[in-house]
N, C-alpha and C. Protein backbone atom coordinates (compact mmCIF):
# COMPACT_ATOMS: atom_id res chain seq x y z
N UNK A 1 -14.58 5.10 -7.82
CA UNK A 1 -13.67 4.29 -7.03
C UNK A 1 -12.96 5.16 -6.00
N UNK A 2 -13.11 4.72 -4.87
CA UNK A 2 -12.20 5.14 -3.86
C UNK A 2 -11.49 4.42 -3.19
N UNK A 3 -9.89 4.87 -2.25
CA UNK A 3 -8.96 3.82 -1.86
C UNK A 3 -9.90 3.16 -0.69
N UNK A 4 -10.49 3.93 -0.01
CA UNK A 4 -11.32 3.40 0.88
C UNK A 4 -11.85 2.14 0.95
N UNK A 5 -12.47 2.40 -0.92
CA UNK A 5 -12.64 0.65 -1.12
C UNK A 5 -12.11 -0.65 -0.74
N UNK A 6 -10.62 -0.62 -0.86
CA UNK A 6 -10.04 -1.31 -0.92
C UNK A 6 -9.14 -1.76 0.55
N UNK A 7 -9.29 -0.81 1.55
CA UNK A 7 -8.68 -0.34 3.24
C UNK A 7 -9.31 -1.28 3.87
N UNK A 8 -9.20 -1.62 5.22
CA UNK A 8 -10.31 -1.92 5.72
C UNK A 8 -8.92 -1.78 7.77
N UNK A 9 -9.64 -1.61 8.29
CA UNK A 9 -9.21 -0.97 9.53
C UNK A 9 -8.42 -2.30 10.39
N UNK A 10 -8.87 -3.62 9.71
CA UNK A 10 -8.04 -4.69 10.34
C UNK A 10 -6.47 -4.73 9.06
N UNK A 11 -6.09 -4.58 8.23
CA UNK A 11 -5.32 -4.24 7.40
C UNK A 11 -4.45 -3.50 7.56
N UNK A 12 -4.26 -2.20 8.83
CA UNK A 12 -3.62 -1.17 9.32
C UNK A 12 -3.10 -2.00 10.15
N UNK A 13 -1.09 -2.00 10.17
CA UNK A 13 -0.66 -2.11 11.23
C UNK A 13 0.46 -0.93 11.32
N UNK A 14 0.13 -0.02 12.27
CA UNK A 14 0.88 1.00 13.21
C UNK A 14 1.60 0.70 14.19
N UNK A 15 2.83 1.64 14.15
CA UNK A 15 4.28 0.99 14.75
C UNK A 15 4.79 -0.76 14.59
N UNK A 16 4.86 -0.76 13.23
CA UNK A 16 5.54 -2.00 12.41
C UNK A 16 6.71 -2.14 13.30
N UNK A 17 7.54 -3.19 13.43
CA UNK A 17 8.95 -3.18 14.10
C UNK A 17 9.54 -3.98 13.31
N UNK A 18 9.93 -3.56 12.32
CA UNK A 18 11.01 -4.52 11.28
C UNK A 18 12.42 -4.04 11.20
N UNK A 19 13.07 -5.08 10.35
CA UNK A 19 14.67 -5.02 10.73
C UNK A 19 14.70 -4.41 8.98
N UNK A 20 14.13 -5.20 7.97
CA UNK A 20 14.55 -5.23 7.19
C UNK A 20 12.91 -5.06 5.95
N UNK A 21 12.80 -4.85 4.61
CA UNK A 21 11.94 -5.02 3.93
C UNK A 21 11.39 -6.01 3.69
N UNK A 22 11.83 -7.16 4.16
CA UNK A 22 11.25 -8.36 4.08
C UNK A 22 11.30 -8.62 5.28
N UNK A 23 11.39 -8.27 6.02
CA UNK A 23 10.65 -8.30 7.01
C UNK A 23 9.42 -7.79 7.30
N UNK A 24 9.27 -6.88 7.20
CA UNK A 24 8.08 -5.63 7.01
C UNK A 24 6.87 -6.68 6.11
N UNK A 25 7.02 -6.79 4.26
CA UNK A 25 6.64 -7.82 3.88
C UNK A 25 5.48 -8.83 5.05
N UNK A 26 6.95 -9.67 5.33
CA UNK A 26 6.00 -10.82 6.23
C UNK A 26 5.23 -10.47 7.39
N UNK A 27 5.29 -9.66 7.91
CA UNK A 27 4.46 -9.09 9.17
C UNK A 27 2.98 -8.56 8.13
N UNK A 28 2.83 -7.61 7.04
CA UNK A 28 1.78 -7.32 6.67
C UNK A 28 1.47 -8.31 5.47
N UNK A 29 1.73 -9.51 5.30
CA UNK A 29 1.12 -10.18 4.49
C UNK A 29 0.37 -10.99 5.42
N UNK A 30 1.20 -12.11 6.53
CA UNK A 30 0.57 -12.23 7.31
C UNK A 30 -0.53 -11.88 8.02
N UNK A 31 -0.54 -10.64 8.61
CA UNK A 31 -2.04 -9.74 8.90
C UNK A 31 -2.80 -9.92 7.46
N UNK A 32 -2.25 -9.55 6.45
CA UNK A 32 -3.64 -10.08 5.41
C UNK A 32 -4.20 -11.12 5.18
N UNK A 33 -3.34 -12.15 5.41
CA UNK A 33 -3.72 -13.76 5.46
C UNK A 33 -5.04 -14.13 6.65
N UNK A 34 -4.05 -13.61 7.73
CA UNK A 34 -4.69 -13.54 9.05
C UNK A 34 -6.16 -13.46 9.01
N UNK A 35 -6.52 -12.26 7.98
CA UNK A 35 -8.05 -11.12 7.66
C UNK A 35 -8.76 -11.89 6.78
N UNK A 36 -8.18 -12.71 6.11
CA UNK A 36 -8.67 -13.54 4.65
C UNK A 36 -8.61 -12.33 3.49
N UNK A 37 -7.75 -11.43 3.21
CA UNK A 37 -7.55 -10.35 2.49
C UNK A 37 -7.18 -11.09 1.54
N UNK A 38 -6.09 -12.49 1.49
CA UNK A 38 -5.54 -12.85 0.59
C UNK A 38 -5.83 -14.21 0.46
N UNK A 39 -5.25 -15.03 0.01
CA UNK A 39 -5.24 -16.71 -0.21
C UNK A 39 -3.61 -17.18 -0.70
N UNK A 40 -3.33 -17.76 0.07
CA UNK A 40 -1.90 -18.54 -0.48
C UNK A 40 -0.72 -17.39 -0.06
N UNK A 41 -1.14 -17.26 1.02
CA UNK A 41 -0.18 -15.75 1.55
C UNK A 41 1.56 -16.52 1.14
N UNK A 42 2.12 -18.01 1.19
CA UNK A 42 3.40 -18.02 0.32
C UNK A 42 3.96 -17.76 -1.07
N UNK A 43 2.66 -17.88 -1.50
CA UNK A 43 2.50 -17.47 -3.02
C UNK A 43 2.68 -16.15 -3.33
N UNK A 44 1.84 -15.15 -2.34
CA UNK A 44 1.74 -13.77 -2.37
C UNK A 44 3.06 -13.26 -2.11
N UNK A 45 3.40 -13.86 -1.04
CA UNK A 45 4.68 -13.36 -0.58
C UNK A 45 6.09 -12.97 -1.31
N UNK A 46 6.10 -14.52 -1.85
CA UNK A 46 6.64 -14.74 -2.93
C UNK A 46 6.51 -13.66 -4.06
N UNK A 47 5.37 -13.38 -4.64
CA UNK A 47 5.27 -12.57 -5.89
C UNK A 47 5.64 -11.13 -5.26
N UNK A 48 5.28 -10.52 -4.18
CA UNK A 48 5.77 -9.04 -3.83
C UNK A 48 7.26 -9.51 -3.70
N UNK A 49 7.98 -9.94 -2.77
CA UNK A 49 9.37 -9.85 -3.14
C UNK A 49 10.07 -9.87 -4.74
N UNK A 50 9.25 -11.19 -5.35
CA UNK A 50 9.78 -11.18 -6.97
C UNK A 50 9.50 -9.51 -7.94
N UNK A 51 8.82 -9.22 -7.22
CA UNK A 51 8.09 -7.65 -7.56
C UNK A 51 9.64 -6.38 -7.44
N UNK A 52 9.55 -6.57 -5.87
CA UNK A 52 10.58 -5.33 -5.79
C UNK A 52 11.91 -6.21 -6.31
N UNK A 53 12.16 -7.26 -6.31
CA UNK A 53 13.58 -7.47 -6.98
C UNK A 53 14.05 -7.24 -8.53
N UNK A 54 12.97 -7.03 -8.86
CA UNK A 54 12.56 -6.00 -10.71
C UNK A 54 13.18 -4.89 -10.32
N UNK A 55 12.66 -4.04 -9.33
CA UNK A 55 12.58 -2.86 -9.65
C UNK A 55 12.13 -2.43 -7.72
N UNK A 56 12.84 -1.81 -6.80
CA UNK A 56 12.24 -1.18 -5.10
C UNK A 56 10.82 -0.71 -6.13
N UNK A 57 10.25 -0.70 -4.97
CA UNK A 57 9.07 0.32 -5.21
C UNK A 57 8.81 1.19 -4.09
N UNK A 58 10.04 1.38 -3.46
CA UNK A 58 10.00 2.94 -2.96
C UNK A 58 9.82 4.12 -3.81
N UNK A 59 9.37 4.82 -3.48
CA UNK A 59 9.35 6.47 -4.56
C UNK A 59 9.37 7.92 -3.82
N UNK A 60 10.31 7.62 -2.84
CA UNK A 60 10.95 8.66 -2.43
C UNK A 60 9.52 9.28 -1.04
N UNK A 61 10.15 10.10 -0.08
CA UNK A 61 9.25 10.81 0.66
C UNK A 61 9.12 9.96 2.15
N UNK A 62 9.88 8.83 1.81
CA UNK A 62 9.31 7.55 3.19
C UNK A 62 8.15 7.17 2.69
N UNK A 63 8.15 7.04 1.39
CA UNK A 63 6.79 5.80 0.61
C UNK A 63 7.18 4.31 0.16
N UNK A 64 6.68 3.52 -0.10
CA UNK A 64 6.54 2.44 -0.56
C UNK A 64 5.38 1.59 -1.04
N UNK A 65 5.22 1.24 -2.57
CA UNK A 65 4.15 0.51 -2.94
C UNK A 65 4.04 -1.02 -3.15
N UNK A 66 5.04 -1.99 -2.53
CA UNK A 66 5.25 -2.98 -2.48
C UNK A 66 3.93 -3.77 -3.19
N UNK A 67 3.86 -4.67 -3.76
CA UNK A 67 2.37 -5.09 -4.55
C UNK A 67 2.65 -6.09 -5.87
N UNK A 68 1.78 -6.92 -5.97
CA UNK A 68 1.60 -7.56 -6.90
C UNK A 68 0.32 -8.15 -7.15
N UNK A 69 0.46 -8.16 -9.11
CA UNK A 69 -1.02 -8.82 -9.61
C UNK A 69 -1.01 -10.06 -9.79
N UNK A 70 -1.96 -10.60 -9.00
CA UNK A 70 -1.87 -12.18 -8.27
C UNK A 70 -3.24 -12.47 -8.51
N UNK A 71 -3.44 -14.06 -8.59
CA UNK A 71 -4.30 -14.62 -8.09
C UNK A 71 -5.00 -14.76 -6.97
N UNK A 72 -4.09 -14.45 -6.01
CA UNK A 72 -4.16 -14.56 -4.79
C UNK A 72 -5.71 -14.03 -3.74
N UNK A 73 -5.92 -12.95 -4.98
CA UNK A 73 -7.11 -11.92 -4.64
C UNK A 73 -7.76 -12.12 -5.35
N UNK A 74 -9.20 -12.05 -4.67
CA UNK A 74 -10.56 -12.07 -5.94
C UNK A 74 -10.67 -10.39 -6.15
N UNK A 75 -10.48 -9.49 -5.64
CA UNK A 75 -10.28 -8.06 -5.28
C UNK A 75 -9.27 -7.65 -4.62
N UNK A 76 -9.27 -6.09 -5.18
CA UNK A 76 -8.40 -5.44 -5.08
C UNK A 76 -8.11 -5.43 -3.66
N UNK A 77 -7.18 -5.71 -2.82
CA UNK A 77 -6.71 -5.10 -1.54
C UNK A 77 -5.60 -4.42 -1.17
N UNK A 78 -5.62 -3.73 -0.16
CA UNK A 78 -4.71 -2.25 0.03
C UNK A 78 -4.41 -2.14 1.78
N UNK A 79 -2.88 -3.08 2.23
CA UNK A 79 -2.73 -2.89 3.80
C UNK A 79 -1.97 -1.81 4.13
N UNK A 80 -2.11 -1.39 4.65
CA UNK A 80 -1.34 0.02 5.36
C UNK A 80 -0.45 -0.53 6.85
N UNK A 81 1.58 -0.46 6.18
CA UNK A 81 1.68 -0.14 7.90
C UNK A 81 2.45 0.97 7.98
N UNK A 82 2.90 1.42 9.06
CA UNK A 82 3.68 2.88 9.38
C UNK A 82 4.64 1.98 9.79
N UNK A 83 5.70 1.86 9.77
CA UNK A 83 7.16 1.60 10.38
C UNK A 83 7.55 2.69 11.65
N UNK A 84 7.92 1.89 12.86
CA UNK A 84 7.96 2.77 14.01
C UNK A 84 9.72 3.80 13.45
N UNK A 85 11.20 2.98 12.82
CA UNK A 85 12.02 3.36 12.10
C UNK A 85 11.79 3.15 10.83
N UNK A 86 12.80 4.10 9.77
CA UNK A 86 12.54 3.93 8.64
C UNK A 86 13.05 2.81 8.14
N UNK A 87 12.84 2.15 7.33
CA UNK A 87 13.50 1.12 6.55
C UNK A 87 14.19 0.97 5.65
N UNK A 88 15.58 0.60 5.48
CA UNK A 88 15.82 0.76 4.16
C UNK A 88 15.51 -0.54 2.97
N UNK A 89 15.02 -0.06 1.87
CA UNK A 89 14.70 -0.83 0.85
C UNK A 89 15.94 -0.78 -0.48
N UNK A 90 16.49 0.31 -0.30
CA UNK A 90 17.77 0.09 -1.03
C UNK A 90 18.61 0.44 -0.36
N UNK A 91 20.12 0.96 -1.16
CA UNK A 91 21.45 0.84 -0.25
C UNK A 91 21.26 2.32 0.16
N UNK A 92 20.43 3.44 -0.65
CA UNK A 92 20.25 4.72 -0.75
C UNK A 92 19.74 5.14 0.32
N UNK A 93 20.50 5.95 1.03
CA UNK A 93 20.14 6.88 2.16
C UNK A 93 18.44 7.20 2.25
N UNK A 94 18.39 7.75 0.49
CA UNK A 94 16.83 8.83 0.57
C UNK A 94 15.76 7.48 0.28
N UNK A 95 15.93 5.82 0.31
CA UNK A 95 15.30 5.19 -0.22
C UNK A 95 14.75 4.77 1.27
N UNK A 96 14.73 5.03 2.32
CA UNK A 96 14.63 4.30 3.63
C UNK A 96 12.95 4.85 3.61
N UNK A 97 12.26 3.96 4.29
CA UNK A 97 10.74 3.94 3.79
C UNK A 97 10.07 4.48 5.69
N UNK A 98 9.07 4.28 6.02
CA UNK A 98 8.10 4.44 6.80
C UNK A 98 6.77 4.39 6.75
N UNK A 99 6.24 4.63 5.48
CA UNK A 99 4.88 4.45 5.07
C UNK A 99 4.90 3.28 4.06
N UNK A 100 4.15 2.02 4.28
CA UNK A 100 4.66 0.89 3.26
C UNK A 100 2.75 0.53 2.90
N UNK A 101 2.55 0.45 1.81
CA UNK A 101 0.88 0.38 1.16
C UNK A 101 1.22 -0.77 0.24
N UNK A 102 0.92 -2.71 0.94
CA UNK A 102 1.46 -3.37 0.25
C UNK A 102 0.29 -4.03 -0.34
N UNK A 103 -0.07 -3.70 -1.70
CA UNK A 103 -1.35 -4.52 -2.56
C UNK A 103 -1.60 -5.40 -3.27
N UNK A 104 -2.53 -6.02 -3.22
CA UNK A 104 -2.67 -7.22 -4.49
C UNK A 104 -3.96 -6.77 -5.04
N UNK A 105 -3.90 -6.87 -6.45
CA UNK A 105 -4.40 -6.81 -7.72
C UNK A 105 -5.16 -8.09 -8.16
N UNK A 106 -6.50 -8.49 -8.77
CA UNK A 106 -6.26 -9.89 -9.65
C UNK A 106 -5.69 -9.53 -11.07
N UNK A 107 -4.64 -10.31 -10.81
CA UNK A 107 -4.13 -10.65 -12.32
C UNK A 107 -4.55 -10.13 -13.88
N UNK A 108 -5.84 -10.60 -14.05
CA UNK A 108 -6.34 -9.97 -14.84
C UNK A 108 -6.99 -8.28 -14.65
N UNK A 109 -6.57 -7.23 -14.01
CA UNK A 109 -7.44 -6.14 -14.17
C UNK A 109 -6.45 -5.14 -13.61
N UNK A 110 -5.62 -4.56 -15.18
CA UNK A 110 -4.38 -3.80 -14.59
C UNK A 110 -5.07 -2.47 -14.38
N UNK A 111 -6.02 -2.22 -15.02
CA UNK A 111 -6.86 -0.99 -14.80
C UNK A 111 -6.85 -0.67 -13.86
N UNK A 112 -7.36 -1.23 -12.45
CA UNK A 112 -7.57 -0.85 -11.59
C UNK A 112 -6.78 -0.83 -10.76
N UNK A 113 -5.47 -1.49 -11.03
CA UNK A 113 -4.28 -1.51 -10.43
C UNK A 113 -3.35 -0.36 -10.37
N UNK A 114 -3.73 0.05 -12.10
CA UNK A 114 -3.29 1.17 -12.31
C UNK A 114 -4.08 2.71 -11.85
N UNK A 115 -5.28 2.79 -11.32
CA UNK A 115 -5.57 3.67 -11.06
C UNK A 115 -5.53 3.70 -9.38
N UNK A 116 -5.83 2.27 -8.84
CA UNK A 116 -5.14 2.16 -7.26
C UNK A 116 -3.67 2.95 -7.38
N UNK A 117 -2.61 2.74 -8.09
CA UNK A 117 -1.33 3.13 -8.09
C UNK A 117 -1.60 4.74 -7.88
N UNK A 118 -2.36 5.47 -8.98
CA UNK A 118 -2.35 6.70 -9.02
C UNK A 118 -2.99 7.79 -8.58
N UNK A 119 -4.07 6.93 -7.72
CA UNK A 119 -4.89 7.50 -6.59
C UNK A 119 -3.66 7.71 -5.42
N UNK A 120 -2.71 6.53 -5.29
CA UNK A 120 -2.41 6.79 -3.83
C UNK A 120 -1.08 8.29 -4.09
N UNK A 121 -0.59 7.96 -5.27
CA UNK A 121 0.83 8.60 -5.51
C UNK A 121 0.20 10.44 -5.47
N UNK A 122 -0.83 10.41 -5.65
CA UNK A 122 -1.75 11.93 -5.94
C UNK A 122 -1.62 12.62 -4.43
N UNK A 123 -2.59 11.74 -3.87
CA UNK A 123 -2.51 12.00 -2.17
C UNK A 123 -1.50 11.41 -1.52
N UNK A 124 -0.40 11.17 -1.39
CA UNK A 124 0.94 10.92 -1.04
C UNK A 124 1.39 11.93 -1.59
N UNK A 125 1.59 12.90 -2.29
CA UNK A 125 2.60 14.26 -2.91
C UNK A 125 1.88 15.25 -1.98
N UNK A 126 0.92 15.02 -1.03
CA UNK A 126 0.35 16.04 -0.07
C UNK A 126 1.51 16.18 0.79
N UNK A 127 2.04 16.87 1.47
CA UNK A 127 2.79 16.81 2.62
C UNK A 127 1.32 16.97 4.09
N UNK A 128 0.73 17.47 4.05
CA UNK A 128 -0.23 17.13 5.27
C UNK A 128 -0.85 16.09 5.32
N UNK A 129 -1.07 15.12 3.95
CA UNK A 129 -1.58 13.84 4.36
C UNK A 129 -0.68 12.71 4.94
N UNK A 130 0.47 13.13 4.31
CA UNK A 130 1.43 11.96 4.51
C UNK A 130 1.81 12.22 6.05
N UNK A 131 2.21 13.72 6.46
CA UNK A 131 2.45 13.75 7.90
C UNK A 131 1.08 13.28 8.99
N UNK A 132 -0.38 13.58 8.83
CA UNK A 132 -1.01 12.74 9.41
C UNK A 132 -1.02 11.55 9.65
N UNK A 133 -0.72 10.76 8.57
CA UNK A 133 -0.39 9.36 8.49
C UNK A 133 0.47 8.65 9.16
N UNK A 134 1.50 9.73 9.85
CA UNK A 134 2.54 9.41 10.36
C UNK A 134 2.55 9.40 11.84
N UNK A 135 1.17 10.69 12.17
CA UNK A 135 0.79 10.56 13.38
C UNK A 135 -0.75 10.07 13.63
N UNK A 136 -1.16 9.59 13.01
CA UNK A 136 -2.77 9.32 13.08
C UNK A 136 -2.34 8.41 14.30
N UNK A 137 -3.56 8.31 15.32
CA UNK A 137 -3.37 7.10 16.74
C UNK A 137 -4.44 6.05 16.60
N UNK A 138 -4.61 5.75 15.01
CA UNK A 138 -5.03 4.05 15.48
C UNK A 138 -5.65 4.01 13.88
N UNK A 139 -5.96 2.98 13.36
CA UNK A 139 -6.61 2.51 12.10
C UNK A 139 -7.80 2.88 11.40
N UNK A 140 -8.94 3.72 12.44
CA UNK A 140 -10.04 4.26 12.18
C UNK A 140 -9.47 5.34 11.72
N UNK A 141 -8.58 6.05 12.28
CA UNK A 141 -8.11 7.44 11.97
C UNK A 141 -7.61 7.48 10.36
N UNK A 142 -6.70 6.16 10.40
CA UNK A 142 -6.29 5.93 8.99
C UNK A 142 -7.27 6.12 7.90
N UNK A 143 -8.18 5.39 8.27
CA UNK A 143 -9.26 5.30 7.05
C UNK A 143 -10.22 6.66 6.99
N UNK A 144 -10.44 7.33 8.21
CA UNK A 144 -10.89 8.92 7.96
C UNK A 144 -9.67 9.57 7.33
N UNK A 145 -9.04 9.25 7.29
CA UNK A 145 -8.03 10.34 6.32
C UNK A 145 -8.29 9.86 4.89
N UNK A 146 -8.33 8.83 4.36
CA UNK A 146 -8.53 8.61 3.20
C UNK A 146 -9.87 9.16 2.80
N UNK A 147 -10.81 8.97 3.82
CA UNK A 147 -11.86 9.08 2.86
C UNK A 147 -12.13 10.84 3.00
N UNK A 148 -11.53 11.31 3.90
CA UNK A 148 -11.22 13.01 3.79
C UNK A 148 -10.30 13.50 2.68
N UNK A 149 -9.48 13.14 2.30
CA UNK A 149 -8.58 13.29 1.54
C UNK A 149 -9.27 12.93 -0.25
N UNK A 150 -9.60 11.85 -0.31
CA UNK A 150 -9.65 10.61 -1.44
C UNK A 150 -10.66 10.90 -2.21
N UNK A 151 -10.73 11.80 -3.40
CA UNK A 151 -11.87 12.44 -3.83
C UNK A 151 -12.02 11.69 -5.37
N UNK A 152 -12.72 11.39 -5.56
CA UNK A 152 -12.78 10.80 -7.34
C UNK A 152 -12.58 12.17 -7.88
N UNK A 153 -11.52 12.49 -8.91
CA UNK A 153 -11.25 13.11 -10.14
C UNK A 153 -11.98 12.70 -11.32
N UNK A 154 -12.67 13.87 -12.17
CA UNK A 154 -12.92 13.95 -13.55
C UNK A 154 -12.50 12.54 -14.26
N UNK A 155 -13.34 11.38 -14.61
CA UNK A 155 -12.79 10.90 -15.80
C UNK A 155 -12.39 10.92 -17.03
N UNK A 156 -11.01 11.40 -17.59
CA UNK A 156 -10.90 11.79 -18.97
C UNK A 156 -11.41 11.38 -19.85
N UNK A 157 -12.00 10.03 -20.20
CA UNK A 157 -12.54 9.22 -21.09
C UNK A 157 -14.02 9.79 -21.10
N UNK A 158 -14.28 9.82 -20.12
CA UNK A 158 -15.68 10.71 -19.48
C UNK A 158 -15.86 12.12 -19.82
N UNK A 159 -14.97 12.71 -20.11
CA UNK A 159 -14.96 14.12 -20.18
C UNK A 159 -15.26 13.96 -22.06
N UNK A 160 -15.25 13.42 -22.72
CA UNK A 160 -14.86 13.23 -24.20
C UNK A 160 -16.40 12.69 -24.94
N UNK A 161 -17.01 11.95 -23.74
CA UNK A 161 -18.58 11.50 -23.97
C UNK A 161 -18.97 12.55 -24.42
């Protein structure tokens, strides 16, 4: 599995112009709706906000994993936008975002939700990937970084065969 899988170059929106996290939200759900990435983009919408009101899913660095496991998707999808300012997602100074990776999951298959999660958080602790990301000049570029970057790791379960 690679994030690549799940990218796709109409899904990238660079220099986002939002006021607020829900704002941000509706601009890249929309573009997923837009793509047919999703189905019932009010539904979706709905469940990522009900998502971060659990719990931000900022994690520090100018990241954000905004996302939920929905129906919404027959597959996994993964939109990428860059925020032209940072955003804040909480009241916290260090919580203000710029890189926002907002996904849907189906419902049933946390597996892969969970290893989408920990693919991206791996290559996000890069400081040269994340600063490319910040300057990459257009959506193709986006997705050559992933798939430069985005290497399948050893399966532990695999390693035990």
């Amino acid at each position: 599995m690679l994030l690549s899988d799940f990218l796709s170059e109409k899904l990238v929106v660079l220099d986002l112009e939002a006021k607020d996290k829900l704002d941000a939200f509706r601009t890249v759900v929309t573009r997923m709706a837009n793509q047919n990435a999703i189905t019932s983009p009010e539904i979706f919408l709905d469940e990522v906000i009900a998502r971060e009101n659990i719990e931000p899913t900022c994690i520090g660095r100018g990241i954000a994993f905004p996302h939920s496991r929905t129906l919404c998707v027959n597959r996994p999808v993964i939109a990428f936008a860059r925020a032209r300012k940072s955003i804040p997602f909480t009241g916290k100074e260090s919580d203000k975002v710029q890189l926002i990776f907002v996904m849907g999951t189906p419902k049933d298959d946390s597996t892969t939700y969970l290893q989408i999660l920990a693919r991206l958080c791996r290559l996000l602790r890069q400081n040269r990937f994340r600063d490319r990301l910040l300057t990459a000049g257009s959506p193709q570029e986006i997705l050559h970084l992933f798939d430069e970057y985005d290497h399948p790791t050893v399966d532990a379960a695999a390693m035990l065969n």
